[in-house]
C-alpha atoms as a PDB file:
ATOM      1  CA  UNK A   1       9.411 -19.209  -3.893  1.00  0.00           C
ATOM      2  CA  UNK A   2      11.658 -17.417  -5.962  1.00  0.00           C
ATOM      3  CA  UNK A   3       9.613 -14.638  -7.955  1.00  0.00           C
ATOM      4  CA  UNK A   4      10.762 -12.179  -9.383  1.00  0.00           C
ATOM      5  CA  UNK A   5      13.558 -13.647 -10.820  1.00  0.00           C
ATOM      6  CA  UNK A   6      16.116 -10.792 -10.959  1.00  0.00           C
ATOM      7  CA  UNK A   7      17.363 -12.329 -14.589  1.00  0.00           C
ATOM      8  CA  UNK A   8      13.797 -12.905 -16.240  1.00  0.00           C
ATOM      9  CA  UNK A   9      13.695 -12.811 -20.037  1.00  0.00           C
ATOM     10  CA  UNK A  10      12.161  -9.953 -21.422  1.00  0.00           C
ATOM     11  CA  UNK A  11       9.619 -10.354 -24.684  1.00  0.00           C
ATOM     12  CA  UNK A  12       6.432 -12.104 -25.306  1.00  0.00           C
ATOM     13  CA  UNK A  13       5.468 -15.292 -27.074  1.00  0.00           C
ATOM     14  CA  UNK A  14       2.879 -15.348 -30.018  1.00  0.00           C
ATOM     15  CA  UNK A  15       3.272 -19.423 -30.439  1.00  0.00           C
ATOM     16  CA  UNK A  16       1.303 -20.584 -27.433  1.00  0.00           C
ATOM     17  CA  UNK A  17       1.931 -24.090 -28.556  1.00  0.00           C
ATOM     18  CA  UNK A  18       5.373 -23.490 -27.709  1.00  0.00           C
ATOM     19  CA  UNK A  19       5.383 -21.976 -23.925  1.00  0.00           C
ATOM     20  CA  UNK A  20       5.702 -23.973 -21.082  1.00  0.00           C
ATOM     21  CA  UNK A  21       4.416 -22.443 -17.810  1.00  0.00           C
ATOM     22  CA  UNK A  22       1.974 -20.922 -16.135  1.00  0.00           C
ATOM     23  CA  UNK A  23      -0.256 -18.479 -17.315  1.00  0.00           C
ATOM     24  CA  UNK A  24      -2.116 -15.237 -15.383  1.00  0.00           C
ATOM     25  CA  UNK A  25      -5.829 -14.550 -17.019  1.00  0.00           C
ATOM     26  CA  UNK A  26      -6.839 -11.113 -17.073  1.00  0.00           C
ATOM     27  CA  UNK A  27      -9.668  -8.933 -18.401  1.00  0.00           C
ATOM     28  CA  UNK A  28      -9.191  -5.277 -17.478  1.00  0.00           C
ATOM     29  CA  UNK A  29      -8.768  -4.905 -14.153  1.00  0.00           C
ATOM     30  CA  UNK A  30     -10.007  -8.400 -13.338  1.00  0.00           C
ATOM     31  CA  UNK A  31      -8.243 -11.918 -13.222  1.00  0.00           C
ATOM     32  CA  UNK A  32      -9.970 -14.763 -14.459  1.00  0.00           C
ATOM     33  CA  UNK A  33      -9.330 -17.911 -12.316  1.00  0.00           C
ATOM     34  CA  UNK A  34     -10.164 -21.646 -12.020  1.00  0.00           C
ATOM     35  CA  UNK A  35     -13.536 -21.857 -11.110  1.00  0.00           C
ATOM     36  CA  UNK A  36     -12.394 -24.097  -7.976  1.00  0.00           C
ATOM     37  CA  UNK A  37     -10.212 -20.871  -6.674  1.00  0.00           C
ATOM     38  CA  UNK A  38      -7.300 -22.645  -6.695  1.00  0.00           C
ATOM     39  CA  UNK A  39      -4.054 -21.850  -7.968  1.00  0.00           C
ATOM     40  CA  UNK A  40      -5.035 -18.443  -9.243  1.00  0.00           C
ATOM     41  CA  UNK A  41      -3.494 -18.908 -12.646  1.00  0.00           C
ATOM     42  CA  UNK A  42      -3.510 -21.734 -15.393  1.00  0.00           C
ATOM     43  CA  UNK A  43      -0.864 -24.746 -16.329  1.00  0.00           C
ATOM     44  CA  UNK A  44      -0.518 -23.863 -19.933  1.00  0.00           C
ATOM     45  CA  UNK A  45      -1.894 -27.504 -20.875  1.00  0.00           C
ATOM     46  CA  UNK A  46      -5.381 -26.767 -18.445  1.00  0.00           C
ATOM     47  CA  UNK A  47      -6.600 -23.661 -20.558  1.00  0.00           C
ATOM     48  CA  UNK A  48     -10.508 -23.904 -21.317  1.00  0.00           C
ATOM     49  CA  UNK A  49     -10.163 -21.661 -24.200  1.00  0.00           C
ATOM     50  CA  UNK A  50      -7.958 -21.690 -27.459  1.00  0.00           C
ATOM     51  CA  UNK A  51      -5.819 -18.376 -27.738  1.00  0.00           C
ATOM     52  CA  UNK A  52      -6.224 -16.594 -31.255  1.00  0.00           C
ATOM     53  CA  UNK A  53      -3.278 -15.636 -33.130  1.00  0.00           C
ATOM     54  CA  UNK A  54      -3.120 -12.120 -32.144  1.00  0.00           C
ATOM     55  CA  UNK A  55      -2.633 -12.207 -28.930  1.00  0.00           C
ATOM     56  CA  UNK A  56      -0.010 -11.484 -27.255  1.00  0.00           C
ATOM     57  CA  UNK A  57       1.718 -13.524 -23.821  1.00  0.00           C
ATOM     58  CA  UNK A  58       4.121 -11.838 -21.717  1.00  0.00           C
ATOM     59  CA  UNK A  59       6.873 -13.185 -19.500  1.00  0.00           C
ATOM     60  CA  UNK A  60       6.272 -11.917 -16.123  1.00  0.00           C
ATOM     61  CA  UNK A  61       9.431 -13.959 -14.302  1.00  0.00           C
ATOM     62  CA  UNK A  62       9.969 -17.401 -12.360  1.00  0.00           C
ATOM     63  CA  UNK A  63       7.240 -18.401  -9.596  1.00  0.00           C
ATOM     64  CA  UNK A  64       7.981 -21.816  -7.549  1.00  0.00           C
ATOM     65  CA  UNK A  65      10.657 -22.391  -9.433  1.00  0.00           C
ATOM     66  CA  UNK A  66       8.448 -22.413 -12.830  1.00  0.00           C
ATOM     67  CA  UNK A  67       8.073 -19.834 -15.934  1.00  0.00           C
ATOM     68  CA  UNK A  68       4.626 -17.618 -15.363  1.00  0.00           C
ATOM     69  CA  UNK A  69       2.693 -15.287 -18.369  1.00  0.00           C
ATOM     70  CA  UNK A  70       0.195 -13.639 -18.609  1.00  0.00           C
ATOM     71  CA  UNK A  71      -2.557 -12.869 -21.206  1.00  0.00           C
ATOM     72  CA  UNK A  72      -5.526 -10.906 -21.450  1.00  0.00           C
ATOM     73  CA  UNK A  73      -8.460 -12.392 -22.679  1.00  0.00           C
ATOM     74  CA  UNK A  74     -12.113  -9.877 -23.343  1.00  0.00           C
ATOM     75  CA  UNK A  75     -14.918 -11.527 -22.294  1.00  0.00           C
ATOM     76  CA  UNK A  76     -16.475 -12.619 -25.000  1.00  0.00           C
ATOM     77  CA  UNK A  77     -13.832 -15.332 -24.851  1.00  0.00           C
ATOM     78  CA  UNK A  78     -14.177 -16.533 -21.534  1.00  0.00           C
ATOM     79  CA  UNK A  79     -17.374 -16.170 -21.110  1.00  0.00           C
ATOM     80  CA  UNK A  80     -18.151 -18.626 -23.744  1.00  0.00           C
ATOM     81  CA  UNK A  81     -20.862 -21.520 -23.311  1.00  0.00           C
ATOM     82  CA  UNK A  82     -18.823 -24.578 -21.302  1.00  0.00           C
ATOM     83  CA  UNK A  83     -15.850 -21.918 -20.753  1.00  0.00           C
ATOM     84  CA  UNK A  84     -17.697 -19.920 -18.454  1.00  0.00           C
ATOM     85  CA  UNK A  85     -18.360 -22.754 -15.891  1.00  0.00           C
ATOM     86  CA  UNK A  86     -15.015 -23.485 -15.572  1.00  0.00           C
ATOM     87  CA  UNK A  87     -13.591 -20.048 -14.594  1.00  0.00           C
ATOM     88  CA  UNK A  88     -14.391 -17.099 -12.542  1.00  0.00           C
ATOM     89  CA  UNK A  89     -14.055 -13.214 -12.686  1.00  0.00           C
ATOM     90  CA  UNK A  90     -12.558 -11.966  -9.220  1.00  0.00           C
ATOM     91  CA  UNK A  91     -10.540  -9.062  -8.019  1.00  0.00           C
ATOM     92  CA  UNK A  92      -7.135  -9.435  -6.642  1.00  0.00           C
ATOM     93  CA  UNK A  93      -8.000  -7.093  -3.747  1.00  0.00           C
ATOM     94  CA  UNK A  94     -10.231  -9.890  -2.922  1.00  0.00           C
ATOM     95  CA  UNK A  95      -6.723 -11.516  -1.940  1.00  0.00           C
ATOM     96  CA  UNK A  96      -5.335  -8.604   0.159  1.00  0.00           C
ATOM     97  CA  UNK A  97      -3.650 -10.490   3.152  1.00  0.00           C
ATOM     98  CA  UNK A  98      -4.595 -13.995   1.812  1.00  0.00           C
ATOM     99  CA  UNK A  99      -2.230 -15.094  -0.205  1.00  0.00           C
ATOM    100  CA  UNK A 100       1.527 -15.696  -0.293  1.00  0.00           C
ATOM    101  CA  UNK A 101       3.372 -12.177  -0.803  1.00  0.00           C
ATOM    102  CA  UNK A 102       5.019 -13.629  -3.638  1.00  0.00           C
ATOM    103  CA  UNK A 103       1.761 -14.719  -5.649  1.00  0.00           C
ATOM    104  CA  UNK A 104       0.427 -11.182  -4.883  1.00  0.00           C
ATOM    105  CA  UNK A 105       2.939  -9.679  -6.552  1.00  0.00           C
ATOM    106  CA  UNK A 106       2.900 -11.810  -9.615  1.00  0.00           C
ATOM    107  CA  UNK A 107      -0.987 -11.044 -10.418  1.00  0.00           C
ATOM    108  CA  UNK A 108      -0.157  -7.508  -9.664  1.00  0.00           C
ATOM    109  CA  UNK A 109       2.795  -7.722 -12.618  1.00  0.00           C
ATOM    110  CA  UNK A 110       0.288  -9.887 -15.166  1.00  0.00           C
ATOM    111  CA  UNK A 111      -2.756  -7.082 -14.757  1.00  0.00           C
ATOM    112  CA  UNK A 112      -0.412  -3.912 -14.688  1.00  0.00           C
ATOM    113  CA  UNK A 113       1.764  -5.649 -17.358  1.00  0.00           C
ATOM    114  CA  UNK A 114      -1.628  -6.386 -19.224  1.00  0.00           C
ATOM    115  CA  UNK A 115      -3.077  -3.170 -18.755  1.00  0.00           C
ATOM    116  CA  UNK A 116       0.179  -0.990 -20.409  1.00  0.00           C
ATOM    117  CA  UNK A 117      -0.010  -3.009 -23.259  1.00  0.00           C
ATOM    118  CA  UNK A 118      -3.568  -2.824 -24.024  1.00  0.00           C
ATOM    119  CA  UNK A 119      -3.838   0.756 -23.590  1.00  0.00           C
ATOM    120  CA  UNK A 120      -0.628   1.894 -25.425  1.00  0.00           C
ATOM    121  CA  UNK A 121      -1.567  -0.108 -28.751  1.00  0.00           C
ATOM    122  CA  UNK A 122      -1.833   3.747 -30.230  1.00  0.00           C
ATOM    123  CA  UNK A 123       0.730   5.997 -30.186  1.00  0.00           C
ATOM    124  CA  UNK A 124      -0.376   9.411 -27.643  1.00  0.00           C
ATOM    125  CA  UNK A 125       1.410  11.756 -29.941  1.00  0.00           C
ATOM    126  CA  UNK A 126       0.448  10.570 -33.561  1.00  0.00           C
ATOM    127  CA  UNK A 127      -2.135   7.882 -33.426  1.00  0.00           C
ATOM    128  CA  UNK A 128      -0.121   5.418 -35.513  1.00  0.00           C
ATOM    129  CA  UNK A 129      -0.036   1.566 -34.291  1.00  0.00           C
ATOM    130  CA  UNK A 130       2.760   0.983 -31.949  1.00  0.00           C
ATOM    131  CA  UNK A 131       4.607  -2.297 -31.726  1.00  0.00           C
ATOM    132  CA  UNK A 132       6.754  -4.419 -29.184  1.00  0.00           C
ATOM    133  CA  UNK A 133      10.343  -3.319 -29.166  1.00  0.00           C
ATOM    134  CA  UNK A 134      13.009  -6.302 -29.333  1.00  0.00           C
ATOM    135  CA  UNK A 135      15.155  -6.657 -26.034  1.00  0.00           C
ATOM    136  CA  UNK A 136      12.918  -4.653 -23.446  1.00  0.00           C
ATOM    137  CA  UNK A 137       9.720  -3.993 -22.025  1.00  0.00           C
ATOM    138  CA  UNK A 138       8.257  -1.335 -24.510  1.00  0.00           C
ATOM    139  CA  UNK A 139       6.097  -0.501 -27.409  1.00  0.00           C
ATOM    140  CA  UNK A 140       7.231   1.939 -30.114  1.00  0.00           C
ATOM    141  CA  UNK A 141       5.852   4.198 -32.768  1.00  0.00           C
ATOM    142  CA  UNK A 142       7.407   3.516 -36.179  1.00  0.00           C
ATOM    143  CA  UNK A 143       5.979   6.530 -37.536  1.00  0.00           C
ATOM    144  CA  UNK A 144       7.092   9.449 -34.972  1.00  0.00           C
ATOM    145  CA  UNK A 145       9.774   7.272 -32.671  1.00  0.00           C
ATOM    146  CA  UNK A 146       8.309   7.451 -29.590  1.00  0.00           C
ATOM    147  CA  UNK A 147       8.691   5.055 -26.809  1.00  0.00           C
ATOM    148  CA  UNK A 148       6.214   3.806 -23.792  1.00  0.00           C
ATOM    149  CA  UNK A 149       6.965   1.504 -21.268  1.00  0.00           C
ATOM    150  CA  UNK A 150       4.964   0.263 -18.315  1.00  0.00           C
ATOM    151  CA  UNK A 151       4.877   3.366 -15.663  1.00  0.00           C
ATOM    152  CA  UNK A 152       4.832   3.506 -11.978  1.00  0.00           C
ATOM    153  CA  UNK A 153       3.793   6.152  -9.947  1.00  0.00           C
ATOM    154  CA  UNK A 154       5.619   7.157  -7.146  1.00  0.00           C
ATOM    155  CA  UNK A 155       3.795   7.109  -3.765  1.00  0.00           C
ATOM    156  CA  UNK A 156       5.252   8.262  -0.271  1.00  0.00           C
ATOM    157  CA  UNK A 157       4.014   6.895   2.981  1.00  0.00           C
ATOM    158  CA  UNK A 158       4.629   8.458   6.354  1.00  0.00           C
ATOM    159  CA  UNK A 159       4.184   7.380   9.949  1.00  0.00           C
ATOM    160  CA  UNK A 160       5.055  10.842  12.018  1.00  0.00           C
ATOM    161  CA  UNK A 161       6.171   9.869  15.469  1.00  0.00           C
ATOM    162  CA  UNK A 162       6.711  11.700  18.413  1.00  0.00           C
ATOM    163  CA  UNK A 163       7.742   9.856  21.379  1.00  0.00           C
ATOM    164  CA  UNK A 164       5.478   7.097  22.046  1.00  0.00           C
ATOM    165  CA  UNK A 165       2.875   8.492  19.914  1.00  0.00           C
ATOM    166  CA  UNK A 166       2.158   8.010  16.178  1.00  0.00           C
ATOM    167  CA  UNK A 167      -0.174  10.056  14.207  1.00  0.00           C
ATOM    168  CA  UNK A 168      -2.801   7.979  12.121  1.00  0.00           C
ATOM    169  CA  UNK A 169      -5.516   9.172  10.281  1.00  0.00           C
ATOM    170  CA  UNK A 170      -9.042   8.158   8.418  1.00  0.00           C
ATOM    171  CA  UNK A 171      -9.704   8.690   4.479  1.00  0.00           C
ATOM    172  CA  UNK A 172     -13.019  10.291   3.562  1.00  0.00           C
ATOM    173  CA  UNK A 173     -13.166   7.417   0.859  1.00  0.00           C
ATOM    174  CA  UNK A 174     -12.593   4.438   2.835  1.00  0.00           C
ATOM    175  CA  UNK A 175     -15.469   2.655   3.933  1.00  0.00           C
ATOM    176  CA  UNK A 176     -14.180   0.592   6.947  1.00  0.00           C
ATOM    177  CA  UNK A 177     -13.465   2.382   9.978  1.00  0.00           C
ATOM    178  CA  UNK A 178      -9.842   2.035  10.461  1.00  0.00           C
ATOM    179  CA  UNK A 179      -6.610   4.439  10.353  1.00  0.00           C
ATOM    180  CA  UNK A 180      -3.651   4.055   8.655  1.00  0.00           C
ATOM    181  CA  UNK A 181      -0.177   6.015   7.619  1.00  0.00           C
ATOM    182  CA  UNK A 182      -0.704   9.068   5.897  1.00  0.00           C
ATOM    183  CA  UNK A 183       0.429   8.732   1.738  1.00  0.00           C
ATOM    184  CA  UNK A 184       1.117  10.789  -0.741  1.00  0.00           C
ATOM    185  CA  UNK A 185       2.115  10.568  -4.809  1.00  0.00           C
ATOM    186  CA  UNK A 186       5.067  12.301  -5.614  1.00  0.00           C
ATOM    187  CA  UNK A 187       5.031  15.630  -7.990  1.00  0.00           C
ATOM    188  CA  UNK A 188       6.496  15.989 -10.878  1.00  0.00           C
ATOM    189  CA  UNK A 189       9.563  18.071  -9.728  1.00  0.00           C
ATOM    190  CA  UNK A 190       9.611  16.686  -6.427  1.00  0.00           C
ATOM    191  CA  UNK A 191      11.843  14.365  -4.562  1.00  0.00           C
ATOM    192  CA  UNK A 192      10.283  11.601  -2.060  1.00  0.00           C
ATOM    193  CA  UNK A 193      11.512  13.549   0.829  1.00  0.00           C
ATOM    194  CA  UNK A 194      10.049  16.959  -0.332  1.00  0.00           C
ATOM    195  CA  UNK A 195       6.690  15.371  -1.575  1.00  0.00           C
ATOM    196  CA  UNK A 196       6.376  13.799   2.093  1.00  0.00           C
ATOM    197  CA  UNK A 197       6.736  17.232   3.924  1.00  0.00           C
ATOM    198  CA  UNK A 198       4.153  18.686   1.346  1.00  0.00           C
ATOM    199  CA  UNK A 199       1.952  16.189   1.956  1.00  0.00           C
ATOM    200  CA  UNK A 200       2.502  16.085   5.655  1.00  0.00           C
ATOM    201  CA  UNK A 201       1.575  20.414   5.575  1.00  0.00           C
ATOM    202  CA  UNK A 202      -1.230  19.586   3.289  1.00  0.00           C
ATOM    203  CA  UNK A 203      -3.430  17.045   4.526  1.00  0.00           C
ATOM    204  CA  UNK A 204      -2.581  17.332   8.627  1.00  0.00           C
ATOM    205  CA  UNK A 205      -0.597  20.990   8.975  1.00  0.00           C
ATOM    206  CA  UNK A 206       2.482  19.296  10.870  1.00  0.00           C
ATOM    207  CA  UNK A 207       6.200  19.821  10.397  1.00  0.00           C
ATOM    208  CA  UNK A 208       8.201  17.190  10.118  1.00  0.00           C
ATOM    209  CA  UNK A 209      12.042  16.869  11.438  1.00  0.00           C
ATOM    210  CA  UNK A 210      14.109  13.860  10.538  1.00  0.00           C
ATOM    211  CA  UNK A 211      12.598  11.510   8.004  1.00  0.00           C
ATOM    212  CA  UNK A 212      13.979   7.741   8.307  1.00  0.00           C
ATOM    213  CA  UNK A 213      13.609   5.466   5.279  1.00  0.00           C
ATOM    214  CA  UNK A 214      11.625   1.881   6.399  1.00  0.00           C
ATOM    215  CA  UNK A 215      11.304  -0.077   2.963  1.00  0.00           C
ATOM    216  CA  UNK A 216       9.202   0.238  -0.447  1.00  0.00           C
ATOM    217  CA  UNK A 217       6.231  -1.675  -1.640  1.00  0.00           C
ATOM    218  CA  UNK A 218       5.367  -2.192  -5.096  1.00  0.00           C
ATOM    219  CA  UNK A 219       1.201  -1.582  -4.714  1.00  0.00           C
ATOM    220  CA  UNK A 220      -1.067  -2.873  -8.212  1.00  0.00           C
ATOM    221  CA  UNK A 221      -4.162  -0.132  -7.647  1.00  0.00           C
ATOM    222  CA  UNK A 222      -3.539   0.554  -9.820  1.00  0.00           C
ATOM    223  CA  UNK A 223       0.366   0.807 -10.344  1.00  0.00           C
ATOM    224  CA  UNK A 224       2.138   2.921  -7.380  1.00  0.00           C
ATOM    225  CA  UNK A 225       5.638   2.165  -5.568  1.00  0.00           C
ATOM    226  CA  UNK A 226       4.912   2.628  -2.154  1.00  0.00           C
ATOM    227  CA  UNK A 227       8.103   4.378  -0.373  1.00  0.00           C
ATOM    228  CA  UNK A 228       7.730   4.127   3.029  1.00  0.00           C
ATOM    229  CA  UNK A 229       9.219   6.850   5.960  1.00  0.00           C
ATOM    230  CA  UNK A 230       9.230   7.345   9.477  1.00  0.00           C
ATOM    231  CA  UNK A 231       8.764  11.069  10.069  1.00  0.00           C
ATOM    232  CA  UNK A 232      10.187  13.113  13.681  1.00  0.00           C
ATOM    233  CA  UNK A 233       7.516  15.160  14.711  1.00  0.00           C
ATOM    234  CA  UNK A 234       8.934  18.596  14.426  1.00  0.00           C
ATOM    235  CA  UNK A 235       5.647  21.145  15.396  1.00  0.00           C
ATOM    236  CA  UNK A 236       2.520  21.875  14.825  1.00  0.00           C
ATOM    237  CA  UNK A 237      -0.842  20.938  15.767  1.00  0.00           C
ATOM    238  CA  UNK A 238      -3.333  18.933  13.841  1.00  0.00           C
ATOM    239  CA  UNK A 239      -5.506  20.839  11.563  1.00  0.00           C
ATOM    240  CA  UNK A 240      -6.697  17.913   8.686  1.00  0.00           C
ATOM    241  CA  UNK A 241      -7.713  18.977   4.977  1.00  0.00           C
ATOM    242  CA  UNK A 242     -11.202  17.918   5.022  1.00  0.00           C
ATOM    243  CA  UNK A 243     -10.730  17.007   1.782  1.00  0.00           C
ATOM    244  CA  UNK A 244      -9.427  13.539   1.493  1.00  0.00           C
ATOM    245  CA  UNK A 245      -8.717  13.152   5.631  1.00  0.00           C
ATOM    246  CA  UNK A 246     -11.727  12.795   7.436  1.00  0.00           C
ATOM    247  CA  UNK A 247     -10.080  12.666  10.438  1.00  0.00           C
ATOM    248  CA  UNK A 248      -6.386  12.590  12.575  1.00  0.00           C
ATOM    249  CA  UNK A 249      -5.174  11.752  15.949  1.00  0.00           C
ATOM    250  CA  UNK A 250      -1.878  10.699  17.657  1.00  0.00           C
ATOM    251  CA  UNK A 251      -2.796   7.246  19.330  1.00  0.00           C
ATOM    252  CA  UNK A 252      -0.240   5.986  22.160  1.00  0.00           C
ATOM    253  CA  UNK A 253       1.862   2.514  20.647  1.00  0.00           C
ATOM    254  CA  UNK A 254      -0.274   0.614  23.324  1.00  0.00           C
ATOM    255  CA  UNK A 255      -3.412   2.330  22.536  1.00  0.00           C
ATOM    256  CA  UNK A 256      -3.989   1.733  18.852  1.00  0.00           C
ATOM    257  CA  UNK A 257      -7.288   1.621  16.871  1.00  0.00           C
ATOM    258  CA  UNK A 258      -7.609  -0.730  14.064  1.00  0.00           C
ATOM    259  CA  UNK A 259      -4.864  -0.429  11.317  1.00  0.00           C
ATOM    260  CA  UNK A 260      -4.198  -2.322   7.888  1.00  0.00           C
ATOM    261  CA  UNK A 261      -2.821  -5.496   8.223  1.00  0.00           C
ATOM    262  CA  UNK A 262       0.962  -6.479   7.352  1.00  0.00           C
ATOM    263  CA  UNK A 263       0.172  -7.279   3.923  1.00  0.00           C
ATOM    264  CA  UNK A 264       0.421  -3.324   3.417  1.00  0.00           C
ATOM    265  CA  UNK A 265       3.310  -1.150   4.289  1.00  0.00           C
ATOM    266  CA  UNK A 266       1.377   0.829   6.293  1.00  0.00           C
ATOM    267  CA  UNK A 267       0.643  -1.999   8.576  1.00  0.00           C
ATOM    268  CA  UNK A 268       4.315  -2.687   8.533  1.00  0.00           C
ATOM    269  CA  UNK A 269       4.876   0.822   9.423  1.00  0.00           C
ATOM    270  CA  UNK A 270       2.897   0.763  12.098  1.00  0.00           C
ATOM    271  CA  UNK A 271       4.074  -2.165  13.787  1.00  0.00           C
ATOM    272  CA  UNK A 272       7.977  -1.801  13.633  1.00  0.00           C
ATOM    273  CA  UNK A 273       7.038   1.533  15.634  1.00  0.00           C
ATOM    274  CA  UNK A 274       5.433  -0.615  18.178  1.00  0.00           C
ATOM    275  CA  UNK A 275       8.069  -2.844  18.643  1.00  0.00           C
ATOM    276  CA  UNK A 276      10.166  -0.024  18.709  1.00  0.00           C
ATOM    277  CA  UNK A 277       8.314   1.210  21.466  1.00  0.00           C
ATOM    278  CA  UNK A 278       7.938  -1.744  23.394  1.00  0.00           C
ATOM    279  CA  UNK A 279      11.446  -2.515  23.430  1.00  0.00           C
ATOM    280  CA  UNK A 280      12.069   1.147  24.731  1.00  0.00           C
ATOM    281  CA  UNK A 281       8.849   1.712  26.916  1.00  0.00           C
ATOM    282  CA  UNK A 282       7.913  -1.854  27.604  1.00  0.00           C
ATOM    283  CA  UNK A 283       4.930  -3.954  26.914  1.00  0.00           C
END
């Protein structure tokens, strides 16, 4: 596996006949797959459909060592008599934890790649028809010059620690019973670091001391960067928002409830603080 490739070509291709690859299906927020399930994108040559000469295929980078696009197609394409018994709509958090990291990230790249350019066809500020730029990933206004390229929102993630403790909390909104990390997006102003001790105040009314950085996570629902943190407990006592946190506790590294898996960063989180632990503490 070798995705992303570091030196992938930006642009898109209008003469289908001409790519060689593999091509992500989208439409909206969904991907459209092989009926069978399996591989979760198309060899150019297998596509049920014909694509008309507007649309648009983007390079998303090297996967296995071959070119991948994607395209999106509206429904009344694929859900044509014959097409529609060959493919199926799905959602790629269907594939949370089930499929190679990797392949996750490349449908997350087709469907937030696919989504920027279908909802930036217009320009924000004037209304005019925007168009690909040559040489980068961006659409431009002709008439008033303005520029939009695919966006990312910033999203800290914290596990505070104290000792062998880690504080974990429940979201209102989710509707399996399990804790995670607390998270955060980032304000406009702010800096990861400050937006993590906001957040921290906000939703549980702890300090925080040191922060340590563990790694990022690029997360496609719908387009956040995960930066992940260990956080020093620093004071406080728990007093949760009752807004979005439903609930907070500090659980003991050998007394955990259940957490995300290590598909998310939060379940990475979590688990390089128990090894941590154990390798301090003991099993």
């Amino acid at each position: 596996m070798n995705y992303p490739d570091d030196a992938f070509e930006i642009g898109e291709v209008r003469d289908f006949d001409r790519l060689v690859g593999n091509l992500v299906v989208t439409s909206g927020k969904h991907l459209i797959v092989p009926a069978k399930g399996a591989p979760l994108y198309w060899p150019h040559q297998q596509l049920p459909w014909s694509l008309e000469d507007n649309q648009t295929v983007h390079h998303l980078g090297i996967y296995n060592g071959e070119r991948c696009f994607s395209v999106d197609i509206p429904e009344t394409r694929w859900g044509e008599s014959g097409v529609d018994l060959a493919v199926q709509k799905t959602s790629l958090r269907d594939y949370l934890g089930k499929i190679p990291d990797g392949l996750f990230r490349l449908l997350g790249r087709a469907l937030q790649i696919n989504e920027w350019y279908r909802s930036h066809r217009y320009c924000g500020c004037c209304g005019a028809e925007t168009s690909l730029l040559s040489g980068e990933r961006a659409l431009g206004c002709d008439v008033c010059g303005q520029s939009f390229y695919p966006r990312l929102s910033p999203c800290v993630m914290m596990l505070i620690t104290h000792g062998d403790h880690c504080l974990l909390a429940r979201n209102k909104e989710w509707t399996r019973p399990f804790f995670s990390a607390l998270a955060g997006f980032v304000e406009p102003g702010e800096s990861a670091e400050q937006a993590l001790r906001r957040e921290v105040m906000e939703e549980v009314g702890l300090q925080v001391g040191a922060l340590h950085y563990f790694a990022s996570q690029p997360w496609p629902f719908p387009g956040q960067l995960m930066i992940g943190y260990f956080a020093d407990y620093a004071g406080g006592d728990i007093c949760i928002d009752d807004i979005e946190i439903a609930e907070a506790r500090w659980f003991h590294y050998q007394d955990l409830p259940q957490i995300p898996g290590e598909f998310a960063l939060s379940g990475q989180l979590i688990r390089a603080f128990v090894d941590r632990c154990t390798a301090l503490y003991g099993a």
